[in-house]
PDB file of N, CA and C in Angstrom:
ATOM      1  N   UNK A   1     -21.045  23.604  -9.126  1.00  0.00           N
ATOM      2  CA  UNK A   1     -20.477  22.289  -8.871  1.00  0.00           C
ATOM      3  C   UNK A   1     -21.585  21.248  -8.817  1.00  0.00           C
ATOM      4  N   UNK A   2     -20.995  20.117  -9.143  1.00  0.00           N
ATOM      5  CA  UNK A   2     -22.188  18.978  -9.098  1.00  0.00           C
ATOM      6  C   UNK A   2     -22.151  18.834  -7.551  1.00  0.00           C
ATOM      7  N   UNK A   3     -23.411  18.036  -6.985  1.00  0.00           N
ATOM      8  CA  UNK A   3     -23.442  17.561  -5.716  1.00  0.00           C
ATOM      9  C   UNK A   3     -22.843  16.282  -5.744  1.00  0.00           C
ATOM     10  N   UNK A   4     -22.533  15.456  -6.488  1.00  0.00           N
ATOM     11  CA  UNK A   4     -21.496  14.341  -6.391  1.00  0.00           C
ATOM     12  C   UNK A   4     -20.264  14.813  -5.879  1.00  0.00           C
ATOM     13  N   UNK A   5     -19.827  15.858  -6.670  1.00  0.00           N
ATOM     14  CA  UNK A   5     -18.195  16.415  -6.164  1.00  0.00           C
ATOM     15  C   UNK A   5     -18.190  16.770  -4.732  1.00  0.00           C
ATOM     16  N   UNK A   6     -19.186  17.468  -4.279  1.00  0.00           N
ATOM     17  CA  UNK A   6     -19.784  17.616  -3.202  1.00  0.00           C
ATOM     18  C   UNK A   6     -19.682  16.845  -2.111  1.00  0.00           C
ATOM     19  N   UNK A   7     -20.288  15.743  -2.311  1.00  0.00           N
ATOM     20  CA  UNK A   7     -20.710  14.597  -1.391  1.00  0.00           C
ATOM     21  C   UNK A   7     -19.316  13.527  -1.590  1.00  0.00           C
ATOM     22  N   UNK A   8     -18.152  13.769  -2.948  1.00  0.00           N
ATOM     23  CA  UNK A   8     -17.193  12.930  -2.961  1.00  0.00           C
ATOM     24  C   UNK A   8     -16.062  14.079  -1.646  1.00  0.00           C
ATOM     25  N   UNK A   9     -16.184  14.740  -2.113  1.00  0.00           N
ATOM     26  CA  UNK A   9     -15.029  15.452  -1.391  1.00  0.00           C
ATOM     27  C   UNK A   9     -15.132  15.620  -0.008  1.00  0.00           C
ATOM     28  N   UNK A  10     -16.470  15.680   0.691  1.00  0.00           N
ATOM     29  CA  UNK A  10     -16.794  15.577   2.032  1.00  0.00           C
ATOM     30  C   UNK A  10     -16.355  13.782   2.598  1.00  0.00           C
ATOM     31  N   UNK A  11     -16.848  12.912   1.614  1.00  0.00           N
ATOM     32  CA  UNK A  11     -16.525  11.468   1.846  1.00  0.00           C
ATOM     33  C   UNK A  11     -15.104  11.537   2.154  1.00  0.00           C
ATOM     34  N   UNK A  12     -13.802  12.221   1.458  1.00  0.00           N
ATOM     35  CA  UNK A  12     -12.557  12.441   1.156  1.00  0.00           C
ATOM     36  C   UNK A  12     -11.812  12.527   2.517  1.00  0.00           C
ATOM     37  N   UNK A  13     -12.649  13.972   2.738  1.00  0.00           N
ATOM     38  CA  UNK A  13     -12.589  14.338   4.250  1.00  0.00           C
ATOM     39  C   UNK A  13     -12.761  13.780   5.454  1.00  0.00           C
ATOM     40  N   UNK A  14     -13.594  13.122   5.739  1.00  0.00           N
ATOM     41  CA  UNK A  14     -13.873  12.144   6.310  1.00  0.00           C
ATOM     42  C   UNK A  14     -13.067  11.235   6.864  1.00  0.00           C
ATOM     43  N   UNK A  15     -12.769  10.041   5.393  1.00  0.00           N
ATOM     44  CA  UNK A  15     -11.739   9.311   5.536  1.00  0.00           C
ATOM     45  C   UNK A  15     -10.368   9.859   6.238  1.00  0.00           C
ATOM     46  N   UNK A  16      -9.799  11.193   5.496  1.00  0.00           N
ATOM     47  CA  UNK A  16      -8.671  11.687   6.056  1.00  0.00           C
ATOM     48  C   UNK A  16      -8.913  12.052   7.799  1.00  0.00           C
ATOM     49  N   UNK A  17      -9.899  12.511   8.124  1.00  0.00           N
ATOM     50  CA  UNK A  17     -10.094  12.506   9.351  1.00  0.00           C
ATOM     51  C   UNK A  17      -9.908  11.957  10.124  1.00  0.00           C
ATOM     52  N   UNK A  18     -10.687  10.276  10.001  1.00  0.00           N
ATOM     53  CA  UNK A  18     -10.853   8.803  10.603  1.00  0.00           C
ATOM     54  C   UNK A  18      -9.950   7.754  10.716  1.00  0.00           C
ATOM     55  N   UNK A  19      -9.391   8.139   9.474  1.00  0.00           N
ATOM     56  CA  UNK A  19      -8.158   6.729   9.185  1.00  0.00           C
ATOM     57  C   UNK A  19      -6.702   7.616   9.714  1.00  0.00           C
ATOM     58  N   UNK A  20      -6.425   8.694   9.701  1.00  0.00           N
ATOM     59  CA  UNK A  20      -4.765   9.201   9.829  1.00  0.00           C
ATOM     60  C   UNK A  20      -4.732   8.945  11.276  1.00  0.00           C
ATOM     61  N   UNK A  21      -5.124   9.250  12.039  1.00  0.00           N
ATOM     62  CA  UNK A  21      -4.896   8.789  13.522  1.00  0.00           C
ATOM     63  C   UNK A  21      -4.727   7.707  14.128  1.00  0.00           C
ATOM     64  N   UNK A  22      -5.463   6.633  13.413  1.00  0.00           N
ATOM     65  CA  UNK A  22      -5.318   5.257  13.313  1.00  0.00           C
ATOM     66  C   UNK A  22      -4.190   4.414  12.549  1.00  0.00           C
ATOM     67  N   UNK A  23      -4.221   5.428  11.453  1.00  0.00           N
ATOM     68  CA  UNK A  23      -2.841   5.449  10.701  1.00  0.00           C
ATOM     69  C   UNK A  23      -1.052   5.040  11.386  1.00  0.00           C
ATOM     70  N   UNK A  24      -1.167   6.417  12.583  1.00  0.00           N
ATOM     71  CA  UNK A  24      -0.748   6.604  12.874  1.00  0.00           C
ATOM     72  C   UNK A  24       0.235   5.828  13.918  1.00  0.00           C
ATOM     73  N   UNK A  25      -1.122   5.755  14.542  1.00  0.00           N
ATOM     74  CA  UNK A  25      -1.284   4.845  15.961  1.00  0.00           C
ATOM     75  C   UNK A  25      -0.078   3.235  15.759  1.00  0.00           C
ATOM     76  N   UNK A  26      -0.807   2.912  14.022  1.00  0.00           N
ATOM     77  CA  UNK A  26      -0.598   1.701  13.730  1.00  0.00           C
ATOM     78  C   UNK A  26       1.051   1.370  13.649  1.00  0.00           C
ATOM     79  N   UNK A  27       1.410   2.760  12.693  1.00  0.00           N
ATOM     80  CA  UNK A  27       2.892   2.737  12.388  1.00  0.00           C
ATOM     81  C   UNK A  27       3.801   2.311  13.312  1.00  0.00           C
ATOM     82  N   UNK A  28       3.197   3.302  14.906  1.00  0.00           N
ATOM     83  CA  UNK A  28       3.953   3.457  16.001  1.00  0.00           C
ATOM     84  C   UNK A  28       4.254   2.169  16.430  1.00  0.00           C
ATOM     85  N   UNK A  29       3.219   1.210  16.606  1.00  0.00           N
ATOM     86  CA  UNK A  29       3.043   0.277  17.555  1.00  0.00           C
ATOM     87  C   UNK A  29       2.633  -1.054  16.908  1.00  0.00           C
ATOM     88  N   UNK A  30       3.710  -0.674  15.810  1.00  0.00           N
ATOM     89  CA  UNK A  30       3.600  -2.226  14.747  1.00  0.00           C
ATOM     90  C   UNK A  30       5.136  -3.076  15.042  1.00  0.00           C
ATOM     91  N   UNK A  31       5.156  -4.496  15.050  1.00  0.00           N
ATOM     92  CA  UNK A  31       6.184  -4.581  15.081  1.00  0.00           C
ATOM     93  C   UNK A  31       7.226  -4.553  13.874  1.00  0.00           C
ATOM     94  N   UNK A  32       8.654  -3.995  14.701  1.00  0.00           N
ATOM     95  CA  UNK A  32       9.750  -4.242  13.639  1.00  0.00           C
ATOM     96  C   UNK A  32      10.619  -5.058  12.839  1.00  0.00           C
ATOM     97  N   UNK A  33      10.399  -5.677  11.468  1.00  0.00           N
ATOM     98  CA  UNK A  33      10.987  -6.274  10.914  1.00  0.00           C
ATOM     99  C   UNK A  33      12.478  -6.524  10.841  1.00  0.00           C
ATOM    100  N   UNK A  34      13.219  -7.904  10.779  1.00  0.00           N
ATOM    101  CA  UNK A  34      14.249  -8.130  10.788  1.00  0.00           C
ATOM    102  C   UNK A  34      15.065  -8.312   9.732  1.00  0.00           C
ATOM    103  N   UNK A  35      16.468  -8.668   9.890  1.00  0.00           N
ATOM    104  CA  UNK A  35      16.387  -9.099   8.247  1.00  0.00           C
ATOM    105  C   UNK A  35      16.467  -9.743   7.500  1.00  0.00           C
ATOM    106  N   UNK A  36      15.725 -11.049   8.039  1.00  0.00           N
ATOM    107  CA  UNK A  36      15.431 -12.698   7.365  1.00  0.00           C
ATOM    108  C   UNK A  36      13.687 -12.208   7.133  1.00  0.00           C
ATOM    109  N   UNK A  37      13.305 -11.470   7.851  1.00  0.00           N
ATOM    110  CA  UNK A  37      11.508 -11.368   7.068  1.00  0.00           C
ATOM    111  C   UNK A  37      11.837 -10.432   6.174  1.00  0.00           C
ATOM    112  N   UNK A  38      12.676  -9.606   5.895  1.00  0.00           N
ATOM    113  CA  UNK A  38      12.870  -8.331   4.671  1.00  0.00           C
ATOM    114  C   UNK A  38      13.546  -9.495   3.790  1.00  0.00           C
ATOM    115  N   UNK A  39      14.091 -10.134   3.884  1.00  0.00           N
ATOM    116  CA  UNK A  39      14.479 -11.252   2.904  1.00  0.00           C
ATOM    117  C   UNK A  39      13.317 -11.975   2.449  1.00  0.00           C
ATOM    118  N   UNK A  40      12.355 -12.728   3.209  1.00  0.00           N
ATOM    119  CA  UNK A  40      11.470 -13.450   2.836  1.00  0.00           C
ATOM    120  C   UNK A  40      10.619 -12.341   2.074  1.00  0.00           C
ATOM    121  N   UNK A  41      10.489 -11.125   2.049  1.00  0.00           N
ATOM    122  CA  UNK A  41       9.925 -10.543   1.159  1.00  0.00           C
ATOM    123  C   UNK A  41      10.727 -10.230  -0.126  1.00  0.00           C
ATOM    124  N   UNK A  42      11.909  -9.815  -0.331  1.00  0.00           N
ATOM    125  CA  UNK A  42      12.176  -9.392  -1.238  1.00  0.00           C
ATOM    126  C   UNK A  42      12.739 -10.612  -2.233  1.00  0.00           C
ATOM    127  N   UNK A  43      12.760 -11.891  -1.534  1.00  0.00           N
ATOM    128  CA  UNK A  43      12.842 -12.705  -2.780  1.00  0.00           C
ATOM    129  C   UNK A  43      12.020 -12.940  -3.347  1.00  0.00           C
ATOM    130  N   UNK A  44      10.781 -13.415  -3.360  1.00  0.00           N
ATOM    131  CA  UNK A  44       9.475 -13.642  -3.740  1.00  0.00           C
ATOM    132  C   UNK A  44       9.111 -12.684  -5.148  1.00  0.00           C
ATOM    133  N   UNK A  45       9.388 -11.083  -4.126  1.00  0.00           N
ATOM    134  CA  UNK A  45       9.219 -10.500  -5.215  1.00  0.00           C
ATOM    135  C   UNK A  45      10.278 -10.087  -6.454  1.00  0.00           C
ATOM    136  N   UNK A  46      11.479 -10.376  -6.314  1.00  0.00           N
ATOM    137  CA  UNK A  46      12.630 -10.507  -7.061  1.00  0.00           C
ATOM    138  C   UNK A  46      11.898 -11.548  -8.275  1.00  0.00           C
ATOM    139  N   UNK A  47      11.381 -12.795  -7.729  1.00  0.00           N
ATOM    140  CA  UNK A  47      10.926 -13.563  -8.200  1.00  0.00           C
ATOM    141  C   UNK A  47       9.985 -13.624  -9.321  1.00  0.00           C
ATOM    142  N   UNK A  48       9.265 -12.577  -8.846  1.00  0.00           N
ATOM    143  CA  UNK A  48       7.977 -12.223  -9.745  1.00  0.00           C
ATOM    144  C   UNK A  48       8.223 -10.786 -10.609  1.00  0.00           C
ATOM    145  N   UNK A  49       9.200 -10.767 -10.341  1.00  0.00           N
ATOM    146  CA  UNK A  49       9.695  -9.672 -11.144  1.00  0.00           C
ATOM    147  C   UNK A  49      10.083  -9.887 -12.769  1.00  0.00           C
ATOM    148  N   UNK A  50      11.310 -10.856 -11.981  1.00  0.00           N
ATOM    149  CA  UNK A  50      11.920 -11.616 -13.508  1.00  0.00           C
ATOM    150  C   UNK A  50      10.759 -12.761 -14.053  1.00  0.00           C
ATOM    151  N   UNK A  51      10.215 -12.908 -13.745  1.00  0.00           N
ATOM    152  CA  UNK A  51       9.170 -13.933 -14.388  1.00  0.00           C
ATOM    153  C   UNK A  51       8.628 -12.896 -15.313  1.00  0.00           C
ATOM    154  N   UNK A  52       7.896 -11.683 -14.613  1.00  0.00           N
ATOM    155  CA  UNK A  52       7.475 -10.524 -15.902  1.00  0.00           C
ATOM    156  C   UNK A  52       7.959 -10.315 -16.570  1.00  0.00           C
ATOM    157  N   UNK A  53       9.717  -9.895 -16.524  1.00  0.00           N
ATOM    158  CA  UNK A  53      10.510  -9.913 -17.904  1.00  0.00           C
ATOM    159  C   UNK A  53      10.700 -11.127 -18.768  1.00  0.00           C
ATOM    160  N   UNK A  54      10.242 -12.169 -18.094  1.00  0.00           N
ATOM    161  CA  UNK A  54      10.716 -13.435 -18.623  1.00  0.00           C
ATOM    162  C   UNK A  54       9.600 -13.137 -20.109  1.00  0.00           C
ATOM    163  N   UNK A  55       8.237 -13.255 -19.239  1.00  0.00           N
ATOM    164  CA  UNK A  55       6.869 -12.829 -20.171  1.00  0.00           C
ATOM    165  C   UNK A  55       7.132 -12.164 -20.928  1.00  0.00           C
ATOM    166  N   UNK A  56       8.026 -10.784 -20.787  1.00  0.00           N
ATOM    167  CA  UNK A  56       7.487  -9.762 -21.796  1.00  0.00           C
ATOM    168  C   UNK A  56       8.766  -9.914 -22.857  1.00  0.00           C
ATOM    169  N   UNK A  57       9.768 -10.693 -22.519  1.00  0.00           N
ATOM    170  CA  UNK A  57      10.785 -11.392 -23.544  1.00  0.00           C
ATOM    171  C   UNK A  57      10.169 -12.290 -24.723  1.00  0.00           C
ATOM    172  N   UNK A  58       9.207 -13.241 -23.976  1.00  0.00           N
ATOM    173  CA  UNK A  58       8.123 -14.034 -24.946  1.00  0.00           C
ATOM    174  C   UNK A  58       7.647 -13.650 -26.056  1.00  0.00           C
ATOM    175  N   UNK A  59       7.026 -11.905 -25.651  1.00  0.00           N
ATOM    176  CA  UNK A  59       6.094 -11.663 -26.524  1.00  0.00           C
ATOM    177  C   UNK A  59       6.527 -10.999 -27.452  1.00  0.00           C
TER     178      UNK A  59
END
């Protein structure tokens, strides 16, 4: 094996180590969305959706 794969896959590890608990933590004790902010998201992106088809109608 190369020592890159090596030194990537230990980096890998790591991360999975460091961040899932925090991960975790975050999910728990995030607040919960309603459903005028799940609206303010999903129009926007509704939005930018059809604009891409709009584009790829163009071309």
């Amino acid at each position: 094996m190369d020592w890159m794969q090596i030194v990537s896959a230990l980096a890998l590890g790591m991360f999975v180590i460091f961040l899932f608990p925090r991960a975790k933590d975050a999910m728990q004790n995030s607040p919960k969305g309603s459903s005028s902010d799940w609206m303010g998201f999903i129009i926007p992106i509704v939005g930018i959706i059809l604009f891409v088809m709009l584009l790829i109608e163009l071309v």
